[in-house]
Protein backbone atom coordinates (compact mmCIF):
# COMPACT_ATOMS: atom_id res chain seq x y z
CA UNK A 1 25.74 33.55 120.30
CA UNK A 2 23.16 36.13 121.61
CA UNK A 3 20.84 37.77 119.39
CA UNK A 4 19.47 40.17 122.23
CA UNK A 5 19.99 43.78 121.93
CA UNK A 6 18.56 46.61 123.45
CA UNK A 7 18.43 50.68 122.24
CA UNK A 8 21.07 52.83 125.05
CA UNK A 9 20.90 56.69 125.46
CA UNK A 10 23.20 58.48 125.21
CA UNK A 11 22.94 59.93 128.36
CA UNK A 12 23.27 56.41 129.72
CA UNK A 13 26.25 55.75 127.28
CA UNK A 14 28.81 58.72 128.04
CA UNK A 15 27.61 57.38 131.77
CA UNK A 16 29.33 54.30 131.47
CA UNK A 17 32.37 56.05 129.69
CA UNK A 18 33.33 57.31 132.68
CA UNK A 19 32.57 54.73 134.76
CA UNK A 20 34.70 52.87 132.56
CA UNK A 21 37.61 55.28 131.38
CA UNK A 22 37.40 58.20 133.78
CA UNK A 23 38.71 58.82 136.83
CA UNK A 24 36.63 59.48 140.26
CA UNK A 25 36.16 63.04 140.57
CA UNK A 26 34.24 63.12 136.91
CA UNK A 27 31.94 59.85 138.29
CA UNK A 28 30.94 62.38 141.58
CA UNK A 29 30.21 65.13 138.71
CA UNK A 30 28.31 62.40 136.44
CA UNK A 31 26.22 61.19 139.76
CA UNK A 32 25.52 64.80 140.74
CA UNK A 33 23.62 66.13 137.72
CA UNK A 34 21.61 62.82 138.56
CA UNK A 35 22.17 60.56 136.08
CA UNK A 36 20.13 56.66 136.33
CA UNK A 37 22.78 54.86 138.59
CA UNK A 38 21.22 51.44 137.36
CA UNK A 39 20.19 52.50 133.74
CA UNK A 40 20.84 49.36 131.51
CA UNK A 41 23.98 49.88 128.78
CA UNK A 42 24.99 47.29 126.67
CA UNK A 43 23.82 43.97 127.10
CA UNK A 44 21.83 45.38 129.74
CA UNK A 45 25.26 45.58 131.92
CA UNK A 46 24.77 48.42 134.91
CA UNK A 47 27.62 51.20 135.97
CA UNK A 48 28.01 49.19 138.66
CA UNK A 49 28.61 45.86 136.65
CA UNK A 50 31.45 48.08 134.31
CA UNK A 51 33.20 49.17 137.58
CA UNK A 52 33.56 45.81 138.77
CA UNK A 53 34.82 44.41 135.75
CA UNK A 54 37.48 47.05 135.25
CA UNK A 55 38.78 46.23 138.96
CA UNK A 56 37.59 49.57 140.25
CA UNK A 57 36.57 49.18 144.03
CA UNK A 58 36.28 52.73 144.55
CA UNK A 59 34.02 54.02 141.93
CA UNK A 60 32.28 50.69 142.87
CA UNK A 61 31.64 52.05 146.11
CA UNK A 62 30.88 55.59 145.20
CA UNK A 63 28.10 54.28 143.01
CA UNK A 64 26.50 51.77 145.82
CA UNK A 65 26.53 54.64 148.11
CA UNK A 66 24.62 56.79 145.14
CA UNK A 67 21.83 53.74 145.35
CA UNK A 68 23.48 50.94 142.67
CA UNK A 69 21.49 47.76 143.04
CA UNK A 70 24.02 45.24 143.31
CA UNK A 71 21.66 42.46 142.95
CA UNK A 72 20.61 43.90 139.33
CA UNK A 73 21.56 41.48 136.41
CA UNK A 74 22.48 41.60 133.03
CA UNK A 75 20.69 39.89 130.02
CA UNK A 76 23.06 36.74 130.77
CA UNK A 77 21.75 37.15 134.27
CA UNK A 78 24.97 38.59 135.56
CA UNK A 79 24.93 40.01 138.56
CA UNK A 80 27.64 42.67 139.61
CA UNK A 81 29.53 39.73 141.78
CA UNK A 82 29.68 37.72 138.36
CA UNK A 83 31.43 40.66 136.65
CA UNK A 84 33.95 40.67 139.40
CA UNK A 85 34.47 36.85 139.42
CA UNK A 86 35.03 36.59 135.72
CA UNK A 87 37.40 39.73 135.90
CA UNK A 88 39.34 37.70 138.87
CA UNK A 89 38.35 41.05 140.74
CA UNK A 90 39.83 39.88 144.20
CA UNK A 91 38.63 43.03 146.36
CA UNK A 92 35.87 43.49 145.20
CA UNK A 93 34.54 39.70 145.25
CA UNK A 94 35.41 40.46 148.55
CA UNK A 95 33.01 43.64 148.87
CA UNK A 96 30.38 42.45 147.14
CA UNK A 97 30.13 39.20 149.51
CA UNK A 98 30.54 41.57 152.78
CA UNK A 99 27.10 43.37 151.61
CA UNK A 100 25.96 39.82 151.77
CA UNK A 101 24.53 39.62 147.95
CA UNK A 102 23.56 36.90 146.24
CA UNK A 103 25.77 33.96 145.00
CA UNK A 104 24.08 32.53 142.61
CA UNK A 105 21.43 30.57 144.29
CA UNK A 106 18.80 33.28 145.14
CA UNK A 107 18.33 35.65 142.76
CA UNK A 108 16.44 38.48 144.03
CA UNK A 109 14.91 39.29 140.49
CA UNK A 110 13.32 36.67 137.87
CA UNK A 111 15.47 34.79 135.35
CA UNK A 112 16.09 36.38 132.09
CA UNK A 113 15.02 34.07 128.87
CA UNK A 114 18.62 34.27 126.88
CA UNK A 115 17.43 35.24 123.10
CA UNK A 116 20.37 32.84 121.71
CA UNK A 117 21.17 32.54 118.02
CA UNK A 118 20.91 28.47 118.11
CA UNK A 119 21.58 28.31 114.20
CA UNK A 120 25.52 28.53 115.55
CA UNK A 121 24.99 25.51 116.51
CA UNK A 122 24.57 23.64 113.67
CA UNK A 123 28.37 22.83 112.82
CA UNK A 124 29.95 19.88 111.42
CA UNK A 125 31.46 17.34 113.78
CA UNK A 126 35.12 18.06 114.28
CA UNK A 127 37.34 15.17 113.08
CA UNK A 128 39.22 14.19 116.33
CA UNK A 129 35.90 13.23 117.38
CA UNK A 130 35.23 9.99 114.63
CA UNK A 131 37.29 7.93 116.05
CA UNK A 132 35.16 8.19 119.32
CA UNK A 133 31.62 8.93 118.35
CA UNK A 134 29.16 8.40 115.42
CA UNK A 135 27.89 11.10 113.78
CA UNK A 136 24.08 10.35 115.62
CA UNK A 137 25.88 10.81 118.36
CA UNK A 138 27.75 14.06 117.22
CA UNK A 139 23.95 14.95 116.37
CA UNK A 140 22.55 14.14 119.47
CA UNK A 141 24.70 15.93 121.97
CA UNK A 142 23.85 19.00 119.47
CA UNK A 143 20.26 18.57 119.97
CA UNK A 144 20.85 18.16 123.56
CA UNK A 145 23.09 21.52 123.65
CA UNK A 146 20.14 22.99 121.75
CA UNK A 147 17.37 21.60 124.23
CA UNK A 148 20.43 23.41 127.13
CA UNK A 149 20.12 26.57 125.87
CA UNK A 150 16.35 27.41 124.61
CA UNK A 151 15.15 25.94 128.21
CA UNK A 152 13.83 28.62 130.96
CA UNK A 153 17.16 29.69 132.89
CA UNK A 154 18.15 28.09 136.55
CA UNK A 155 20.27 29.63 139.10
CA UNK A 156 23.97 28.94 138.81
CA UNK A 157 26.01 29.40 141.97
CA UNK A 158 28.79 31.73 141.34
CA UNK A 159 31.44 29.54 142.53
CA UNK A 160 31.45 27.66 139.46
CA UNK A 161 33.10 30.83 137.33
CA UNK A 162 36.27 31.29 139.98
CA UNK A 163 39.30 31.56 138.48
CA UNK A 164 42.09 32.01 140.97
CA UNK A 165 42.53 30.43 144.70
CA UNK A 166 42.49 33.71 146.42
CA UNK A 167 38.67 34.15 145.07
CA UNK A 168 37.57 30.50 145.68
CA UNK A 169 38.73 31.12 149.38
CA UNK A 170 36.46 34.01 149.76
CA UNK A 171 33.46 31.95 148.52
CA UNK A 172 34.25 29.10 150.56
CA UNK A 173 34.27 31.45 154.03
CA UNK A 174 30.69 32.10 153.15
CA UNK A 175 29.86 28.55 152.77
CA UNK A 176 30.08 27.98 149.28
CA UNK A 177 30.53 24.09 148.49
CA UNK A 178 34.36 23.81 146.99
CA UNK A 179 33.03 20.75 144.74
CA UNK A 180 31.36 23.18 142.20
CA UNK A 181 34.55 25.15 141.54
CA UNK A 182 36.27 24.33 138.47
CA UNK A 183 38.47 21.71 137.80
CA UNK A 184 41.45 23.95 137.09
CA UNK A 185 41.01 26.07 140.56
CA UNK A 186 40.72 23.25 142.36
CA UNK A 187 43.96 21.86 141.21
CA UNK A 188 45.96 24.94 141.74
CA UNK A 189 44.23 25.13 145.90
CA UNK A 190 45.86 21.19 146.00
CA UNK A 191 48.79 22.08 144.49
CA UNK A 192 48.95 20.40 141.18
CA UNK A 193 49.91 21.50 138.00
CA UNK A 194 47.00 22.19 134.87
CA UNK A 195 49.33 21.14 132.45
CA UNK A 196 52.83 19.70 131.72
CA UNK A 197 54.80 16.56 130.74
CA UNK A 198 54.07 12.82 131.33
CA UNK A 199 57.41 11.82 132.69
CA UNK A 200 56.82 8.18 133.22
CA UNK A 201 58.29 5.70 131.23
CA UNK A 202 56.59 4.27 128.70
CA UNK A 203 57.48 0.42 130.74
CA UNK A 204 55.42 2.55 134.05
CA UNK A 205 52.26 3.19 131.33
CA UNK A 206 52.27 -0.37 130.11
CA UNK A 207 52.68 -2.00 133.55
CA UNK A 208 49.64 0.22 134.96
CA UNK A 209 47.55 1.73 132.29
CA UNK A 210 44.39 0.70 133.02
CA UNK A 211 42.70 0.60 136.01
CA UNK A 212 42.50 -1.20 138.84
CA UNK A 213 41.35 -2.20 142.12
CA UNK A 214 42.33 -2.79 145.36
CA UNK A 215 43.06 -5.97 147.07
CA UNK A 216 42.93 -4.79 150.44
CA UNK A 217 40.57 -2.06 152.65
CA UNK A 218 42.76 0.08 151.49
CA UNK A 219 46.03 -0.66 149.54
CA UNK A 220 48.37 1.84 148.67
CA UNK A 221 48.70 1.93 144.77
CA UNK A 222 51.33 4.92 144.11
CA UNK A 223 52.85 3.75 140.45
CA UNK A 224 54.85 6.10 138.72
CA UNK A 225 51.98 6.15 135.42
CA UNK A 226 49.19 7.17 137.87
CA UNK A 227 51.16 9.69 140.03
CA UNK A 228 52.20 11.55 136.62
CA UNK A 229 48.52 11.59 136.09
CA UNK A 230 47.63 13.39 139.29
CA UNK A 231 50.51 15.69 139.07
CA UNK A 232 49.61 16.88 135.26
CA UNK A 233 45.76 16.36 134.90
CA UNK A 234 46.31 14.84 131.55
CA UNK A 235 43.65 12.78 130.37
CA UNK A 236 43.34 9.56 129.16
CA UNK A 237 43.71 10.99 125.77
CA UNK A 238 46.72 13.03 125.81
CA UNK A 239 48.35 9.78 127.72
CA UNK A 240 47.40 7.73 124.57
CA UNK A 241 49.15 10.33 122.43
CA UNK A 242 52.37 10.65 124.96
CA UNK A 243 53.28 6.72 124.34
CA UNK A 244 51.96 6.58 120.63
CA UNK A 245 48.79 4.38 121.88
CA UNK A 246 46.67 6.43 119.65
CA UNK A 247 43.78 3.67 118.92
CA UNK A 248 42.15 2.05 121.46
CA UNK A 249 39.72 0.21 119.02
CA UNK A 250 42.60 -2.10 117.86
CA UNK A 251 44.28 -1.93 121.20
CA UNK A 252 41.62 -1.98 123.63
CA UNK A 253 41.56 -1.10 127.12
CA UNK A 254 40.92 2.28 129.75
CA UNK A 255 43.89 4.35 130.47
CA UNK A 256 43.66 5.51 133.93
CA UNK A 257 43.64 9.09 134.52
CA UNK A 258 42.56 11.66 136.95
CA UNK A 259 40.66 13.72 135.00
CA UNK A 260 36.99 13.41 136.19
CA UNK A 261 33.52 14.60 136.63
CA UNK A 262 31.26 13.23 139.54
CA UNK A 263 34.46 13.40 142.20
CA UNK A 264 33.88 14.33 145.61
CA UNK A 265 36.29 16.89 147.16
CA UNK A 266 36.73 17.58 150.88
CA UNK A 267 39.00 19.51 153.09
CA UNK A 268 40.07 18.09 156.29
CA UNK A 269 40.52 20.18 159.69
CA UNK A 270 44.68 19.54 159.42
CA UNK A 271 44.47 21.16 155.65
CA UNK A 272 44.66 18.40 153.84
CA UNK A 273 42.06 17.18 151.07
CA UNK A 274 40.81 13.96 150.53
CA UNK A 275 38.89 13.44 146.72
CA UNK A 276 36.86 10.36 146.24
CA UNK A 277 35.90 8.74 142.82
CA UNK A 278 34.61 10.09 140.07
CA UNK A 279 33.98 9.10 136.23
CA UNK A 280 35.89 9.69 133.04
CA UNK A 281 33.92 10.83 130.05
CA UNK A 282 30.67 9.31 128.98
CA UNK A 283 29.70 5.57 128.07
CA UNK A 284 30.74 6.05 124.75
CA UNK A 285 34.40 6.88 125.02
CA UNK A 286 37.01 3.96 124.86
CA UNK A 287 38.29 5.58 128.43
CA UNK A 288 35.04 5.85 130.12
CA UNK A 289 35.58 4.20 133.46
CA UNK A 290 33.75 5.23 136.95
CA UNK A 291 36.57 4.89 139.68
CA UNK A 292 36.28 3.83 143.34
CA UNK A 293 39.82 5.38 144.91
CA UNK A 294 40.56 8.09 147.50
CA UNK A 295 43.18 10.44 146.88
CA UNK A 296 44.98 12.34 149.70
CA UNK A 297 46.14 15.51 149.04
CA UNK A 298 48.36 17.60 151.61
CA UNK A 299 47.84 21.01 149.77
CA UNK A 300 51.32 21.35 148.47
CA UNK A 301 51.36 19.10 145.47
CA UNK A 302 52.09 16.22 147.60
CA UNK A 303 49.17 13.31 147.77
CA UNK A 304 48.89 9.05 148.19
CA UNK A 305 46.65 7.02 146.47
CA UNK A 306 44.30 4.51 147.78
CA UNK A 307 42.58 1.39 145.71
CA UNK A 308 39.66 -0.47 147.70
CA UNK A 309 38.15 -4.22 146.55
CA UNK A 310 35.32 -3.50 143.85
CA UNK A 311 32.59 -5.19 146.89
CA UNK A 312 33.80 -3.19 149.40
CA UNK A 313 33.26 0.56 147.82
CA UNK A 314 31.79 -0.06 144.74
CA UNK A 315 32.68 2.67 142.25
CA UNK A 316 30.84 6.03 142.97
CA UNK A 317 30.21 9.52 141.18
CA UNK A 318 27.86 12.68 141.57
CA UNK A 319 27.84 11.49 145.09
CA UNK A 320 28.05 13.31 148.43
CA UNK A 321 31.54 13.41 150.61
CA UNK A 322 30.86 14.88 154.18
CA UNK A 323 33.34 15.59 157.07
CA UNK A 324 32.01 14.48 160.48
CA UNK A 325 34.75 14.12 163.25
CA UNK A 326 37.30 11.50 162.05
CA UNK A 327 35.41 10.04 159.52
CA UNK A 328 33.92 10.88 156.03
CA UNK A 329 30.31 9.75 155.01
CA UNK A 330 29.83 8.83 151.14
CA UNK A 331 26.14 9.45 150.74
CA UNK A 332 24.12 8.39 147.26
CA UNK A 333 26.22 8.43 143.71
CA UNK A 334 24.94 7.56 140.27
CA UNK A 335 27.27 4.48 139.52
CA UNK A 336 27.13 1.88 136.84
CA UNK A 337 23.45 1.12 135.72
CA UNK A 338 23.91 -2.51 137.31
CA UNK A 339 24.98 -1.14 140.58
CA UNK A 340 21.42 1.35 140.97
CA UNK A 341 18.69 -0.15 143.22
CA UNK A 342 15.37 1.70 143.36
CA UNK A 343 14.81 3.06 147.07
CA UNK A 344 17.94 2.02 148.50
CA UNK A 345 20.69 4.71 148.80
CA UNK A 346 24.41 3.69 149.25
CA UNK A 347 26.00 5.43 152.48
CA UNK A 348 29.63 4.32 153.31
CA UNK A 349 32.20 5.55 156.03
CA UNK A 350 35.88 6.33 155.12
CA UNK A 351 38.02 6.68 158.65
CA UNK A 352 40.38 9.00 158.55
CA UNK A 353 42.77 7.39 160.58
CA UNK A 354 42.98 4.29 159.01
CA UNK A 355 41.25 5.29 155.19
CA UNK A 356 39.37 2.25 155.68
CA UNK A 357 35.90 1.85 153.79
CA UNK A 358 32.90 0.43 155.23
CA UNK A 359 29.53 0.28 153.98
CA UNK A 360 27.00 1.75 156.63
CA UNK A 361 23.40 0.02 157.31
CA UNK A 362 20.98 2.73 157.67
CA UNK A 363 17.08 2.23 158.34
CA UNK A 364 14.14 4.38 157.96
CA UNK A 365 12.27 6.57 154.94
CA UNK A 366 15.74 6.88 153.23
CA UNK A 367 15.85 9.16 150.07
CA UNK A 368 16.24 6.06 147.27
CA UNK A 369 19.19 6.32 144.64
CA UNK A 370 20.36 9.47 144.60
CA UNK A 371 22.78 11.44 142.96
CA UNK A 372 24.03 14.94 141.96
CA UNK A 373 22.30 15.81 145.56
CA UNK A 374 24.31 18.33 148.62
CA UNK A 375 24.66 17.32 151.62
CA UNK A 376 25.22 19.50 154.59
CA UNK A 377 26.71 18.03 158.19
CA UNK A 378 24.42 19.32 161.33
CA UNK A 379 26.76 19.35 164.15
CA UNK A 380 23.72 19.80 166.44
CA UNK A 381 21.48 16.95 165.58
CA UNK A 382 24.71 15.10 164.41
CA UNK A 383 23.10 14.49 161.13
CA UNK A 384 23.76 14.85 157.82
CA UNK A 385 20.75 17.05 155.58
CA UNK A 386 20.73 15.98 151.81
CA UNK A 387 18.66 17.70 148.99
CA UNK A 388 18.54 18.38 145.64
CA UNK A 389 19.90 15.87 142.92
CA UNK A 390 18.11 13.16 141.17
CA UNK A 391 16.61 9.94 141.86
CA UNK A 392 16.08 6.84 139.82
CA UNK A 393 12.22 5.31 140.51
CA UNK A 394 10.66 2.20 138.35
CA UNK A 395 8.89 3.80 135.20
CA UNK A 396 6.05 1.93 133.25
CA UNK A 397 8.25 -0.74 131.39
CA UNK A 398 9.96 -1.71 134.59
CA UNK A 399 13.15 0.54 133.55
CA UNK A 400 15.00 2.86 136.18
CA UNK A 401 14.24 6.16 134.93
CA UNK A 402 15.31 9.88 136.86
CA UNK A 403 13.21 12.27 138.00
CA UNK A 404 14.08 15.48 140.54
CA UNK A 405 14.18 15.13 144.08
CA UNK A 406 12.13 17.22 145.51
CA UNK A 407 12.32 16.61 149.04
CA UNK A 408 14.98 17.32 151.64
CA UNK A 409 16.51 13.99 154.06
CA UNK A 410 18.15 13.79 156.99
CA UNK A 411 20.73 11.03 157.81
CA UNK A 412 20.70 10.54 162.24
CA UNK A 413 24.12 8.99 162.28
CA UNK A 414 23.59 8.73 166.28
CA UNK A 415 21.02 5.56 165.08
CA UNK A 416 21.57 5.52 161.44
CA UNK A 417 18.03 6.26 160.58
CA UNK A 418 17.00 8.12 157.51
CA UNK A 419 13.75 10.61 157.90
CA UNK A 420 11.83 13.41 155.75
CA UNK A 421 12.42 16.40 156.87
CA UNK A 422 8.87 18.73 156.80
């Protein structure tokens, strides 16, 4: 997908041969006639980046003490700690983080512009897809893919590329946020299996296919068709095909699942996890629903499902989820387009004791509708500090329309009082 290339010496070339095939003592030789530690090889990839990715701690280290730049990136702005995520490189993740590098969010170098090839892209819709997009659409999520990749490059927190538990640890003891791991990860830290068979009946998937809310602040709503959902992370699509309810134009209605995008995921002081929300696909899918229910996980595969009344906690995603002594403030969320209110900004308060919901009045110069945004707990001020995310403001036609944040808020939740923070 990359058109960039660049011309490698050969010098630099048999250098990263033995970074990458030999063994120690001919990397001290290599380093000692006084070879370029950081000369770019292919893909602009440094020794340093090559040692990582072939699991290598100790030439790694040889090479840092001989002056490698670990902050150095390739021409996907890869930094050496990317390598080692994507090679599931436990120890030296590990390293890398103890020398306090980057992780993702402050580069220490500019941005690379990636030279892609974007004629790839132009590919005929696959046909799974008709029955749940038009081909405008097909062409418009292409254009937007296009618009993706020729745009100037942002930061992207490493977290995102984990791929086991034992990595996503390390990068939450340095205070990454566990909501921008993957989806996959997450499930194997909870205990849940990527994968696997529907075994409820098809009488459970009838009874409770589709969503729905709660009567009471909170009801338990464990049925056997949702719980298989948790415990596989099918989708609403591979549910359809399990009980042969393969058209949902002539038979109509969302399948609940537990697949999601938008959910909030936080870890409680006794280990457990508690996820909130989330939506299902886009407006256009049959299944696209935005959910309002809290999940509690204990770690081991075990969890209990909570439904709350629709006015009570209306349904949230791309919303905040933070842990302040026994209770859990849901700050912001994008929502249905009915539910967003220019300058007001949704904050509700799950107790842990009880998992009740409660919407919380706050006053002052509060951030407006908010979404996508991090929020940070401050144990000294007892506040909560959002930034970041998007906001929806009144454009010229009187329409909602989203525009960066730029500004950082802090929540007192001594006096509920929103202020700008200088």
């Amino acid at each position: 997908m990359s058109r960039s290339t660049r011309p490698v010496s050969e010098e630099t070339a048999r250098f990263h041969r033995v970074v990458e095939r030999g063994d120690l003592e001919q990397l001290r030789t290599a380093l000692k006639a006084g070879v370029e530690v950081d000369a770019p090889g292919h893909i602009g990839a440094t020794a340093l980046m090559l040692a990582v990715a072939s699991k290598d701690l100790e030439k790694a280290k040889l090479l840092l003490r001989h002056g490698a730049d670990p902050e150095l990136a390739d021409d996907f702005n890869s930094t050496a700690l990317r390598h080692a995520v994507n090679a599931d490189f436990e120890e030296g993740v590990r390293y890398l983080l103890s020398l306090g590098v980057d992780r993702g969010r402050h580069p220490k170098y500019p941005l690379k512009k990636i030279d892609y090839d974007l004629s790839a892209l132009d590919v005929p819709m696959p046909e799974e897809l008709r029955q749940v997009m038009s081909e405008a659409e097909w062409k418009e999520s292409l254009e937007e893919t296009t618009s993706e990749m020729d745009r100037t490059p942002t930061a992207e927190p490493i977290i995102r590329d984990v791929q086991s538990v034992a990595v996503l640890k390390l990068f939450l003891e340095a205070g990454d946020d566990l909501n921008l791991a993957p989806n996959e990860v997450k499930r194997d830290l909870l205990g849940l299996e990527n994968g696997g068979e529907i075994l409820a009946t098809l009488d459970d998937y009838r009874e409770h296919k589709s969503p729905l809310y709660g009567s009471r602040n909170p009801e338990r709503m464990d049925f056997p068709f949702w719980r298989e959902m948790i415990r596989t992370g099918g989708n609403a699509y591979t549910a359809r095909q399990h009980f042969q309810d393969t058209d949902p134009f002539t038979k109509p209605g969302v399948v609940w699942c537990y697949d999601r995008f938008g959910a909030s995921l936080t870890r409680l002081e006794d280990g457990r996890y508690v996820q909130i929300g989330g939506e299902h696909e886009d407006f256009y899918d049959p299944d696209f629903f935005i959910y309002n229910d809290v999940v509690i996980h204990d770690g081991q595969g075990g969890f209990e499902i909570h439904g709350y009344p629709k006015d009570v906690f209306p349904p949230t995603d791309f919303h905040t989820a933070a842990l302040c002594g026994d209770g859990i403030y849901v700050v912001g969320g994008l929502g249905y387009p009915e539910q967003r209110q220019a300058g007001a900004t949704p904050v509700y308060r799950l107790t842990l004791e009880s998992w009740e919901m409660e919407a919380v009045a706050t006053t002052g110069e509060m951030p407006g509708w908010i979404h996508g945004h991090t929020a940070r707990y401050e144990p000294a001020r007892n506040a909560i500090r959002i930034a970041g995310g998007e906001l929806h403001v009144p454009a010229e036609d009187g329409e909602l329309e989203i525009v960066p944040n730029p500004e950082t808020f802090e929540l007192d939740l001594t006096t509920y009082r929103w202020r700008r923070v200088k």
